[in-house]
Protein backbone atom coordinates (compact mmCIF):
# COMPACT_ATOMS: atom_id res chain seq x y z
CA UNK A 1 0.00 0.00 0.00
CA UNK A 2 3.44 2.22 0.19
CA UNK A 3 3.10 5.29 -2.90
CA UNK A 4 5.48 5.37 -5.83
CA UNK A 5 7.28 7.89 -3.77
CA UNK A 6 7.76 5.77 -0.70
CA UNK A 7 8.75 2.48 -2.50
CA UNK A 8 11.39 4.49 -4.43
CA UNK A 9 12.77 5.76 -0.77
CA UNK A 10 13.02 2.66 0.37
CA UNK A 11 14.93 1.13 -2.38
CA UNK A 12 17.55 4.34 -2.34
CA UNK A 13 18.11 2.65 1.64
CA UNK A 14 20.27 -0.02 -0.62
CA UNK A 15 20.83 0.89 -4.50
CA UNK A 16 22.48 3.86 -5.53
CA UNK A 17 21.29 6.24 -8.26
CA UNK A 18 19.55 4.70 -11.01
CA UNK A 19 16.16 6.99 -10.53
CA UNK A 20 14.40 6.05 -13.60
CA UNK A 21 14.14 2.14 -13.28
CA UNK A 22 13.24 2.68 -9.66
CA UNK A 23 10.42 5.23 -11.06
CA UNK A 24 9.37 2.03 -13.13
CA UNK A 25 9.09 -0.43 -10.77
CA UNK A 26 7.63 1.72 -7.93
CA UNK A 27 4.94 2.28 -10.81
CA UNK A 28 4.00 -1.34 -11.54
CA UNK A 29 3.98 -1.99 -7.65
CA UNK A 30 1.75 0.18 -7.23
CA UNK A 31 -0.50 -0.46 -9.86
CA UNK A 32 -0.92 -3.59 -8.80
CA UNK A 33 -2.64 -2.34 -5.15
CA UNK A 34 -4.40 0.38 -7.56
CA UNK A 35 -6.45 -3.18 -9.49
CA UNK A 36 -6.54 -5.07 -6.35
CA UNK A 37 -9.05 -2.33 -5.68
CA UNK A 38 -10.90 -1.82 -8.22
CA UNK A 39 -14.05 -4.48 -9.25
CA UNK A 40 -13.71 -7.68 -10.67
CA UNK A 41 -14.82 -7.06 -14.18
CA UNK A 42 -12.66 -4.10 -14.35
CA UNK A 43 -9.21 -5.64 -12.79
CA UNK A 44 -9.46 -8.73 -14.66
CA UNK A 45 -8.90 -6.53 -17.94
CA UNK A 46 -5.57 -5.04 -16.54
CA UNK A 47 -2.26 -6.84 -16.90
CA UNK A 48 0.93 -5.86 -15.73
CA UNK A 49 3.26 -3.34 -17.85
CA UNK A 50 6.27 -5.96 -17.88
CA UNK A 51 9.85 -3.88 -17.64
CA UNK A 52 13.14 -4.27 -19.63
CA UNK A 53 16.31 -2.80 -17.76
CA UNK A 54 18.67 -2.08 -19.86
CA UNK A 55 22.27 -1.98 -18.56
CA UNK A 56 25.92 -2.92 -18.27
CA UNK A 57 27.00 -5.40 -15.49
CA UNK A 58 26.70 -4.65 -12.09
CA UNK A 59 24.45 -1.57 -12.06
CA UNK A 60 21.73 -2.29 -10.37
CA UNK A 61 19.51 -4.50 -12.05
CA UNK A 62 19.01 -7.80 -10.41
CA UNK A 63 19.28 -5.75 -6.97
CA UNK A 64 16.46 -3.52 -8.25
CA UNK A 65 14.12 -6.24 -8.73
CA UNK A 66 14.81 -8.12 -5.79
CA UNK A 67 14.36 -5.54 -3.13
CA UNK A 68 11.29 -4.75 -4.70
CA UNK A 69 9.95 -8.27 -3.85
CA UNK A 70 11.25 -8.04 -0.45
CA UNK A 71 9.83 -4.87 -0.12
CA UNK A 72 5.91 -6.12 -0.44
CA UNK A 73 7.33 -9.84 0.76
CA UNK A 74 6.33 -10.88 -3.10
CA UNK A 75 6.94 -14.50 -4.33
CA UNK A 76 9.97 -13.49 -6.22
CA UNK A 77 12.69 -15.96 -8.94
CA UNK A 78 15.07 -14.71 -10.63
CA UNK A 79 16.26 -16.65 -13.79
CA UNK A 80 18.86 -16.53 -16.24
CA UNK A 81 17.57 -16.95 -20.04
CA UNK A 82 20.32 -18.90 -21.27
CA UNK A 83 19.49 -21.82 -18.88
CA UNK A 84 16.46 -22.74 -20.94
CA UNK A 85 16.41 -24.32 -24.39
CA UNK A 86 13.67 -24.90 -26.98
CA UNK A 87 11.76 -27.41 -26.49
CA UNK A 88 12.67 -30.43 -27.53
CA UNK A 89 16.28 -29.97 -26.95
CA UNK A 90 18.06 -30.88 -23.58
CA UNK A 91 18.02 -28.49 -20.97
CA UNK A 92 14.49 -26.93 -18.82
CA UNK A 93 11.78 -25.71 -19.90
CA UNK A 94 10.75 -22.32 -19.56
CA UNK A 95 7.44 -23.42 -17.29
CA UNK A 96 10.20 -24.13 -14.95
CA UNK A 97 10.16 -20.36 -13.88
CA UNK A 98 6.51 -20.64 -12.87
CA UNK A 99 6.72 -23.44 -10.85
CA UNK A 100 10.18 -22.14 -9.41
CA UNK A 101 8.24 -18.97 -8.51
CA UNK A 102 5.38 -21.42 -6.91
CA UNK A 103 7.93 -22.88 -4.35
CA UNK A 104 9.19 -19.71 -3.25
CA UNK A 105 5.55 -18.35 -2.79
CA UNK A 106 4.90 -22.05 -0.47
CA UNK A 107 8.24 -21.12 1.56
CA UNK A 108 6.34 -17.75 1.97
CA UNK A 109 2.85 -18.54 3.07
CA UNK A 110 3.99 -21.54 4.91
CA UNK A 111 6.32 -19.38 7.07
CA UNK A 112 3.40 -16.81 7.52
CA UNK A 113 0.82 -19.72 8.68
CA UNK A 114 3.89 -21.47 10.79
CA UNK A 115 4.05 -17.97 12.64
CA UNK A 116 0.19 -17.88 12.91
CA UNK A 117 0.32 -20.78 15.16
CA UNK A 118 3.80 -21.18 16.78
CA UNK A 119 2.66 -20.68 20.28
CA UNK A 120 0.35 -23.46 20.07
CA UNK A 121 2.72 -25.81 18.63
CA UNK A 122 5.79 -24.39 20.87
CA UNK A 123 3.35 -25.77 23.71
CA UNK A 124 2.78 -29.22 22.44
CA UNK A 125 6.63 -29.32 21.18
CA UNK A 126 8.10 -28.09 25.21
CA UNK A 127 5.30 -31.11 27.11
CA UNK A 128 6.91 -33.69 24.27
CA UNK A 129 10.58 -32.52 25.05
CA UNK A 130 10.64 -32.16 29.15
CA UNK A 131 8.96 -35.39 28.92
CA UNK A 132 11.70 -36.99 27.81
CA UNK A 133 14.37 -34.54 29.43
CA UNK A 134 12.92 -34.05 33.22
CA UNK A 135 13.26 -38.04 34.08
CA UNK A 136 16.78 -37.47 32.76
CA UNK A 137 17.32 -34.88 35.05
CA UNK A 138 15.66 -36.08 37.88
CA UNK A 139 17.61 -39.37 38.00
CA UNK A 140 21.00 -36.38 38.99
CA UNK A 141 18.41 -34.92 41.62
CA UNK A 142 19.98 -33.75 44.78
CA UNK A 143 18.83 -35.90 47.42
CA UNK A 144 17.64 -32.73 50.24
CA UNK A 145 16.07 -30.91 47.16
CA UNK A 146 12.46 -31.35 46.97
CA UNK A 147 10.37 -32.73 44.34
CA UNK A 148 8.20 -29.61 43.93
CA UNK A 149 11.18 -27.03 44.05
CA UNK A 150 13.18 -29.22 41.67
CA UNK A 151 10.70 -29.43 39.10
CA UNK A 152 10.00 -25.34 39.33
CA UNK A 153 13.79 -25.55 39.24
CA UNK A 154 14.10 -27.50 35.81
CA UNK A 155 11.06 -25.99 34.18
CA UNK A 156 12.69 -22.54 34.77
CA UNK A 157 16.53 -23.48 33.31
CA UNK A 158 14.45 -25.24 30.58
CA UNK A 159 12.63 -21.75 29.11
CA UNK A 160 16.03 -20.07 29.75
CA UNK A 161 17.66 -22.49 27.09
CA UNK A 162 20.19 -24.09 29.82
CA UNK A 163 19.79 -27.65 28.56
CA UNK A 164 19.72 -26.36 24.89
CA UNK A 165 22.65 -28.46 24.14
CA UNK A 166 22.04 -31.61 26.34
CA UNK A 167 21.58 -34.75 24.28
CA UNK A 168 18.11 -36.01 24.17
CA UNK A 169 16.67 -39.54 22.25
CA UNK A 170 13.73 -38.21 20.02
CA UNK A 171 11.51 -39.94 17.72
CA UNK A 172 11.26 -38.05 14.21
CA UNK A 173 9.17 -38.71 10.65
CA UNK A 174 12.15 -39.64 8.49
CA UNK A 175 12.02 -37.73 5.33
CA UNK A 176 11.74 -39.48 2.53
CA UNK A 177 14.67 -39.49 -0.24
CA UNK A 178 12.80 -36.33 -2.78
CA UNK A 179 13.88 -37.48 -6.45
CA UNK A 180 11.81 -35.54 -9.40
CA UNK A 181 10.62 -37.16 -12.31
CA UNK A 182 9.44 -36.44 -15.63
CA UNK A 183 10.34 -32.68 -15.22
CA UNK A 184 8.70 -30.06 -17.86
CA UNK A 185 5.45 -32.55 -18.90
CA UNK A 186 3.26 -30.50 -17.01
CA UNK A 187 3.45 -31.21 -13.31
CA UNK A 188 6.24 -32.36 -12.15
CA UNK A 189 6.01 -36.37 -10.45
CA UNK A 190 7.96 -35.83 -7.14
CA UNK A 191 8.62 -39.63 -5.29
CA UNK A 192 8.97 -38.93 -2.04
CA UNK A 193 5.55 -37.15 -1.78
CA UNK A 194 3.72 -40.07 -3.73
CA UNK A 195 5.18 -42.47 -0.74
CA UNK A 196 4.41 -39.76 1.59
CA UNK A 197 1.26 -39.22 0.56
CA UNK A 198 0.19 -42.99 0.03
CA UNK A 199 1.97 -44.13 3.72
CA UNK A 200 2.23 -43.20 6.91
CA UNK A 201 6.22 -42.06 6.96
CA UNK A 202 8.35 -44.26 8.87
CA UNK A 203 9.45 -42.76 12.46
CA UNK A 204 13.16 -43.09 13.32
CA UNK A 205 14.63 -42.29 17.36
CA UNK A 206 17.70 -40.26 16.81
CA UNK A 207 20.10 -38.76 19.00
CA UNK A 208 20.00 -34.86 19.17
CA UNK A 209 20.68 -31.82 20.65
CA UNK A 210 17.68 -30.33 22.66
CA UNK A 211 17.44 -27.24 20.44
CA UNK A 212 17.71 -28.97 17.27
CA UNK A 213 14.90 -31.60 18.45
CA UNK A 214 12.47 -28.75 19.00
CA UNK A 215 13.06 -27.14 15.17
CA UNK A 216 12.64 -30.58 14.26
CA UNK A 217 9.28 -31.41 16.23
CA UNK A 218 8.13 -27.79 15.71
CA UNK A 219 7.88 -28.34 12.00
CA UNK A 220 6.28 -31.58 12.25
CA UNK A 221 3.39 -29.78 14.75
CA UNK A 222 3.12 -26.85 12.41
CA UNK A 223 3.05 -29.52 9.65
CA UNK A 224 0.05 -31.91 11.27
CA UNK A 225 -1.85 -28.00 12.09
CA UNK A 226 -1.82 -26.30 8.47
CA UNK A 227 -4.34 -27.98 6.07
CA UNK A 228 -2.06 -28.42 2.86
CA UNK A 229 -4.85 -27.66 0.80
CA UNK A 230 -5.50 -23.85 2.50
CA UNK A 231 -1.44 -23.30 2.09
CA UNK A 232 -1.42 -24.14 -1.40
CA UNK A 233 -4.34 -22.77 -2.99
CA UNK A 234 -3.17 -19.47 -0.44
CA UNK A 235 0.26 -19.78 -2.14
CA UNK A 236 -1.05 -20.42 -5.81
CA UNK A 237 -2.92 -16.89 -5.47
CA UNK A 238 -0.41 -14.95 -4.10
CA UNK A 239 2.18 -16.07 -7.01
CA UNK A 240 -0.63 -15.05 -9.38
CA UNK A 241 -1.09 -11.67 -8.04
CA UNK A 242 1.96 -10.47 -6.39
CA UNK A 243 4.67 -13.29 -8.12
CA UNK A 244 7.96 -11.53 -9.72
CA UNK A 245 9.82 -13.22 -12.31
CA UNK A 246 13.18 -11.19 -12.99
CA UNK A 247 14.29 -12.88 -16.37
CA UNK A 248 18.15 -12.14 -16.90
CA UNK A 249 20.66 -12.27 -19.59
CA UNK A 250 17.82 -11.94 -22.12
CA UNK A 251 20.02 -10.31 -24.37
CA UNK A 252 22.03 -13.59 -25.03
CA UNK A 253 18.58 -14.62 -26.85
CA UNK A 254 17.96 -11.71 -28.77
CA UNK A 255 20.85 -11.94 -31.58
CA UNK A 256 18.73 -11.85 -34.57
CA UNK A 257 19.62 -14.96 -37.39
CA UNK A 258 19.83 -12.20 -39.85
CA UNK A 259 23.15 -10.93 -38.22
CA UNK A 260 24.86 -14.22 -37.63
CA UNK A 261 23.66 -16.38 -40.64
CA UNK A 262 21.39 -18.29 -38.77
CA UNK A 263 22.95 -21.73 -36.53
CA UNK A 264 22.68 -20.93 -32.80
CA UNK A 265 20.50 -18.24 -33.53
CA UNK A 266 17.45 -20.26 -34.59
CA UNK A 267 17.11 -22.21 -30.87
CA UNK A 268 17.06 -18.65 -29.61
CA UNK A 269 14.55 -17.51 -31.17
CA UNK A 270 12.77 -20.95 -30.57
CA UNK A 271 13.61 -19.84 -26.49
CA UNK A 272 11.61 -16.75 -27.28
CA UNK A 273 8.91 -18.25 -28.92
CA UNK A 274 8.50 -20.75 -25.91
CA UNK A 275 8.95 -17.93 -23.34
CA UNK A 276 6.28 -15.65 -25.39
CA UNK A 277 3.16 -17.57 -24.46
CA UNK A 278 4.26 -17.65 -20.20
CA UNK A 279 4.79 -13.36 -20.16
CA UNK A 280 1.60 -13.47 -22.45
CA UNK A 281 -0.84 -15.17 -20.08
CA UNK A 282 -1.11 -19.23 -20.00
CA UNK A 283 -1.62 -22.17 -17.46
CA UNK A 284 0.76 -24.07 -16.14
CA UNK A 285 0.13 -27.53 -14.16
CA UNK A 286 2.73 -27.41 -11.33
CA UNK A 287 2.55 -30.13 -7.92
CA UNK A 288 0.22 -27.40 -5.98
CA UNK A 289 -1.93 -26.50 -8.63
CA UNK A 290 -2.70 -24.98 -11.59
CA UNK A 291 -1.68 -21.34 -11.61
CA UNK A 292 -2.18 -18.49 -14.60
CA UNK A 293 0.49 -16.42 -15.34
CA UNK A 294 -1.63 -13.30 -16.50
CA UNK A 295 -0.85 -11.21 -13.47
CA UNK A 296 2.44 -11.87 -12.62
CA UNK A 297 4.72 -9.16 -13.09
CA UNK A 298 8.17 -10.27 -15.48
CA UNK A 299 10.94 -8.05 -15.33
CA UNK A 300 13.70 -8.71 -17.95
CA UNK A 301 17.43 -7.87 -17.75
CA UNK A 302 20.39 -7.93 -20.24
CA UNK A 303 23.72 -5.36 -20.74
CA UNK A 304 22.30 -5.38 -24.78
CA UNK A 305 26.46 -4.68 -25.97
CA UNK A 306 25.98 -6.54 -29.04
CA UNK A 307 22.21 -7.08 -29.45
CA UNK A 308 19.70 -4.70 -29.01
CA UNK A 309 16.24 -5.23 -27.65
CA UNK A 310 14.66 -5.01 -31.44
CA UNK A 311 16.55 -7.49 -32.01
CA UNK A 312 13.50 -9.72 -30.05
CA UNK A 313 10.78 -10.93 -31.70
CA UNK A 314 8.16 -8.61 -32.29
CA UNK A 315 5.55 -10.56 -30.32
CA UNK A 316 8.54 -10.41 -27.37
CA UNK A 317 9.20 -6.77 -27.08
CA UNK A 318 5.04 -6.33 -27.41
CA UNK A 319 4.79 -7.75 -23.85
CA UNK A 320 7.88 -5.68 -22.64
CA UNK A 321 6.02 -2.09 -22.91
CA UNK A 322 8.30 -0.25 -20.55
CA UNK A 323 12.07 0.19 -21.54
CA UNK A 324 14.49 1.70 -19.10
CA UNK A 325 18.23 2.57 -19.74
CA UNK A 326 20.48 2.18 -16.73
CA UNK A 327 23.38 4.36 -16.19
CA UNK A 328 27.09 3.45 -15.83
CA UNK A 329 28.36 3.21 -12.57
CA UNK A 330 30.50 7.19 -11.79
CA UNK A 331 33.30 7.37 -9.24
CA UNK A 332 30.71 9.38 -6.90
CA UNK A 333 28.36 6.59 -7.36
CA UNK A 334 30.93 4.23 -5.85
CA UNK A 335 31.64 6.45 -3.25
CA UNK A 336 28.16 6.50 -2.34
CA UNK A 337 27.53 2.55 -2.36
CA UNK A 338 30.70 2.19 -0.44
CA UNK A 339 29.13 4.40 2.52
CA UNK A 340 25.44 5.14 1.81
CA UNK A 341 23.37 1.98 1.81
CA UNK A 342 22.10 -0.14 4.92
CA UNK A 343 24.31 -3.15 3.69
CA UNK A 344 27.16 -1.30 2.00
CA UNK A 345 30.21 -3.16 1.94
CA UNK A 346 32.25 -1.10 4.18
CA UNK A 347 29.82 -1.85 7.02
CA UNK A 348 30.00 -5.82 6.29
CA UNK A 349 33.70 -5.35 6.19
CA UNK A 350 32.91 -3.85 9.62
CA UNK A 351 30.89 -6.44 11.26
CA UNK A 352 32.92 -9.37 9.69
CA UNK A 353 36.57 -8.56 11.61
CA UNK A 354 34.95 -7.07 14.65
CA UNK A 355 34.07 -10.90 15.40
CA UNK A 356 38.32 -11.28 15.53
CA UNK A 357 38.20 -8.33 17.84
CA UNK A 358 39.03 -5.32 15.10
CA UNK A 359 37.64 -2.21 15.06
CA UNK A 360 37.60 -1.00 11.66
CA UNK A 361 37.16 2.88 10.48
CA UNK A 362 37.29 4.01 6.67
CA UNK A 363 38.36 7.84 6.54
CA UNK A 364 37.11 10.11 3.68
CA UNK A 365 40.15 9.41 1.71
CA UNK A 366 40.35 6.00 1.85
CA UNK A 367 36.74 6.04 0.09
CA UNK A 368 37.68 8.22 -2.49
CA UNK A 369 40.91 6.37 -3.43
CA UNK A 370 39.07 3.02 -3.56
CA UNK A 371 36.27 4.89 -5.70
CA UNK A 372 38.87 6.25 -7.97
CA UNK A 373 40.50 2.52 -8.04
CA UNK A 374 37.43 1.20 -8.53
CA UNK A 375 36.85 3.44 -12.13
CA UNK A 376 40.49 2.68 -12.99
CA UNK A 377 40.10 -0.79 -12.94
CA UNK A 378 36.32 -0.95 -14.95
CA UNK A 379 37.88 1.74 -17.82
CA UNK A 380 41.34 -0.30 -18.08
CA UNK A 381 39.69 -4.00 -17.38
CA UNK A 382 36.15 -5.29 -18.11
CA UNK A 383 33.37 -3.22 -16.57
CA UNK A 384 31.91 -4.97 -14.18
CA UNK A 385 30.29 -2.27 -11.88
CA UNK A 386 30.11 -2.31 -8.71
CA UNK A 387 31.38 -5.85 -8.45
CA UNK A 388 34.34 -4.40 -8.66
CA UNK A 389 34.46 -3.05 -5.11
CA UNK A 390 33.82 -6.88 -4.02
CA UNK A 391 37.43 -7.63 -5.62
CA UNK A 392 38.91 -4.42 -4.57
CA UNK A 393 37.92 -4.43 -0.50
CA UNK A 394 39.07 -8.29 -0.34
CA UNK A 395 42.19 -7.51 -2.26
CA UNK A 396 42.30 -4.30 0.37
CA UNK A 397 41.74 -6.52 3.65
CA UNK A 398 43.65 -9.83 2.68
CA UNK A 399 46.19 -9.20 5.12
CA UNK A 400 44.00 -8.03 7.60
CA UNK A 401 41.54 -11.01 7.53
CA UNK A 402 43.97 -13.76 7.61
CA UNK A 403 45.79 -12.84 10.50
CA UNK A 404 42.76 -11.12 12.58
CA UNK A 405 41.63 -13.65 15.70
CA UNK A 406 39.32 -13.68 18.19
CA UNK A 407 42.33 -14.41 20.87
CA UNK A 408 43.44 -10.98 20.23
CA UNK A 409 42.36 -7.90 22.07
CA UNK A 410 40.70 -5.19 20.42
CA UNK A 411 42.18 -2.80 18.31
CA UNK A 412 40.77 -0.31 15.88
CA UNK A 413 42.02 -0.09 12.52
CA UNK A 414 42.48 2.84 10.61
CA UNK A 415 41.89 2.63 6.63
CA UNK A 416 43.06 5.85 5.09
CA UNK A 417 44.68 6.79 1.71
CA UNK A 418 48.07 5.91 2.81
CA UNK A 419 46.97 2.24 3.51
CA UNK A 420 45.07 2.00 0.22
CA UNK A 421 47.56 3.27 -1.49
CA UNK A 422 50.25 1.19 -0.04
CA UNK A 423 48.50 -1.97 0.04
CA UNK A 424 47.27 -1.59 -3.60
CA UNK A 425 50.65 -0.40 -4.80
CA UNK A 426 50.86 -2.74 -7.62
CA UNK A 427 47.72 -2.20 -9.24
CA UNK A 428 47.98 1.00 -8.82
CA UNK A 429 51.49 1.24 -10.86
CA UNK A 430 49.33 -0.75 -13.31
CA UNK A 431 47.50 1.57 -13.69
CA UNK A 432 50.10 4.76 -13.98
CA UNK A 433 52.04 2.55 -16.69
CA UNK A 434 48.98 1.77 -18.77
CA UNK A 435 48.63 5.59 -19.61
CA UNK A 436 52.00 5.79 -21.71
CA UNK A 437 50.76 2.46 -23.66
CA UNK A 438 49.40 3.33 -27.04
């Protein structure tokens, strides 16, 4: 329910720049709570406006459509086009992006439903486990301690997570072995749930540590609570309505046969031809359900270097109305990402080595000579945006990380120019001699 102006400052909390394909997206969010309220007749006549972001590596892109899932808590995939094949070749299908996108909307709803009714399972789960555990217990009781004050005793260490770690026997459903058959002929065939389903499963007493007995037992109680049939036909919606499908790399299928002579270029096409019919609007049998893809929103990705998106078939590019261009990554822009966003990587750097008991600061110079590094290397090297600060930091912090330790006491690390500089000496004479290189 958040307006195009509040999903848009929420995804600035993590990507940097980029203002027009977050204007996009924001958009098609929100026009998706502006048909869930209008009437039936009328929101059954609007599809999504599918997106194409346009882009060099390492811009933005992927990031872009993934936040905005976890923004609304959206089933959300992300796929790479060259993974699927025309049909009839080896390699998966392209339904396999629906039904991928079905699984993550059951890990969703299931979680939501598990939360619904923890407490009542957390109850049944705690009488099964200090069943087993107070006897235990009891056997070590002190012989002047009595009964009553020993039991309040035990019951209080219990919620406090003192035994946490003792061993307990537990019984368990064994999971059956999941092996899936027949993949891509409409709904997949998966074994272990046909055994499941037609048996009770086999219970097994295992060894195990008192916390890991109750994640165990807690999913079976959530398990024997949630009707299966609620959960999925809950899930099947919500991938309908609010699924994501972020389809990458689809330039690598758009090379037109006209350019090439043909080859290679015809099982593209074929790829496109097989993906049309899915952004279009079709049904797809999956092991929940049948679910339509009209609704679901598809955003496509691809750098374009060589191809170009009219380089898609017509019918393609039809379902991709909205076209955005993403900028190239400037050396303020990696100054920003290095300091700005919630999860910038100068803040993981941060959190990582203050586990070995280092205090890490970056001064203002230190950023701006890793920016400046960071340009260097995408102009002189391939561009790979703002990966490149991944290769730079841990290139930066080698030393730093290997010999850091726990068993040390603390002590706060300064990261200014001089250390960048010095550490990154070599690449950074790289860099000087490429200049006089014709």
């Amino acid at each position: 329910m958040m307006t195009c102006k509040e999903i848009v400052a929420n995804l600035d909390n993590y990507i940097v720049g980029q203002a027009k394909a977050k204007r996009a997206v924001a958009i098609a969010l929100r026009n998706r709570y502006r048909r869930s309220q209008l009437p039936k007749e009328v929101s059954d006549e609007i599809t999504p406006k599918n997106i194409i972001l346009k882009g060099p590596t390492g811009v933005g892109k992927t990031e872009i459509a993934r936040r905005l899932a976890k923004l609304v808590n959206a089933p959300f995939v992300k796929v790479e086009a060259t993974k699927y094949t025309e049909v009839g070749y080896v390699g998966r299908d392209v339904e396999s992006m629906v039904r991928d996108l079905v699984e993550a909307s059951i890990r969703i709803v299931r979680k939501e439903f598990n939360d619904k009714i923890a407490a009542k399972a957390k109850t049944v789960v705690d009488k099964k486990i200090t069943d087993i555990l107070y006897p235990l217990k009891k056997a070590n009781k002190p012989e002047d301690m009595d009964t009553e004050v020993f039991r309040a005793k035990f019951y209080e260490e219990y919620n406090a997570g003192v035994y946490d770690n003792d061993p307990i026997d537990v019984e368990v459903k064994e999971q059956p072995k999941q092996i899936n058959i027949m993949e891509g002929i409409g709904a997949e065939i998966n074994i272990g749930q046909l055994v499941d389903g037609m048996m009770r499963a086999p219970r097994k007493l295992k060894k195990m540590p008192v916390s890991r007995a109750r994640d165990m037992l807690m999913n079976e109680e959530c398990d024997k609570m949630i009707d299966p049939e609620t959960l999925n036909k809950e899930a099947i919606y919500r991938a309908e309505q609010e699924g994501i499908i972020f389809i990458d790399e689809i330039d690598k299928i758009a090379a037109s046969a006209k350019k090439s002579g043909g080859g290679q270029d015809v099982s593209r096409e074929g790829v496109q031809r097989d993906i049309l019919p899915i952004v279009e609007g079709s049904v797809v049998n999956t092991k929940y359900g049948v679910i339509h893809t009209d609704y679901i929103l598809f955003i496509a990705a691809g750098a374009f270097h060589i191809s170009s998106v009219s380089d898609l078939i017509p019918e393609l590019q039809g379902r991709f109305p909205i076209q955005v261009e993403l900028n190239s990554l400037t050396k303020d822009d990696f100054k920003k990402i290095l300091t700005i966003p919630q999860n910038a990587i100068t803040t993981q750097y941060q959190e990582l080595l203050k586990v070995d008991n280092i205090d890490l600061e970056f001064t203002d110079d230190a950023i701006e000579a890793i920016a400046s590094l960071a340009v260097a290397e995408n102009e002189t090297s391939e561009n790979i945006g703002a990966r490149r600060l991944q290769t730079i930091m841990e290139t930066l912090l080698e030393d730093v990380s290997f010999n850091a330790s726990s068993n040390n006491p603390m002590f706060k690390l300064t990261i200014d120019k001089a250390f960048v500089t010095s550490t990154m000496k070599e690449l950074i004479h790289t860099h000087d001699f490429k200049k006089y290189v014709l």
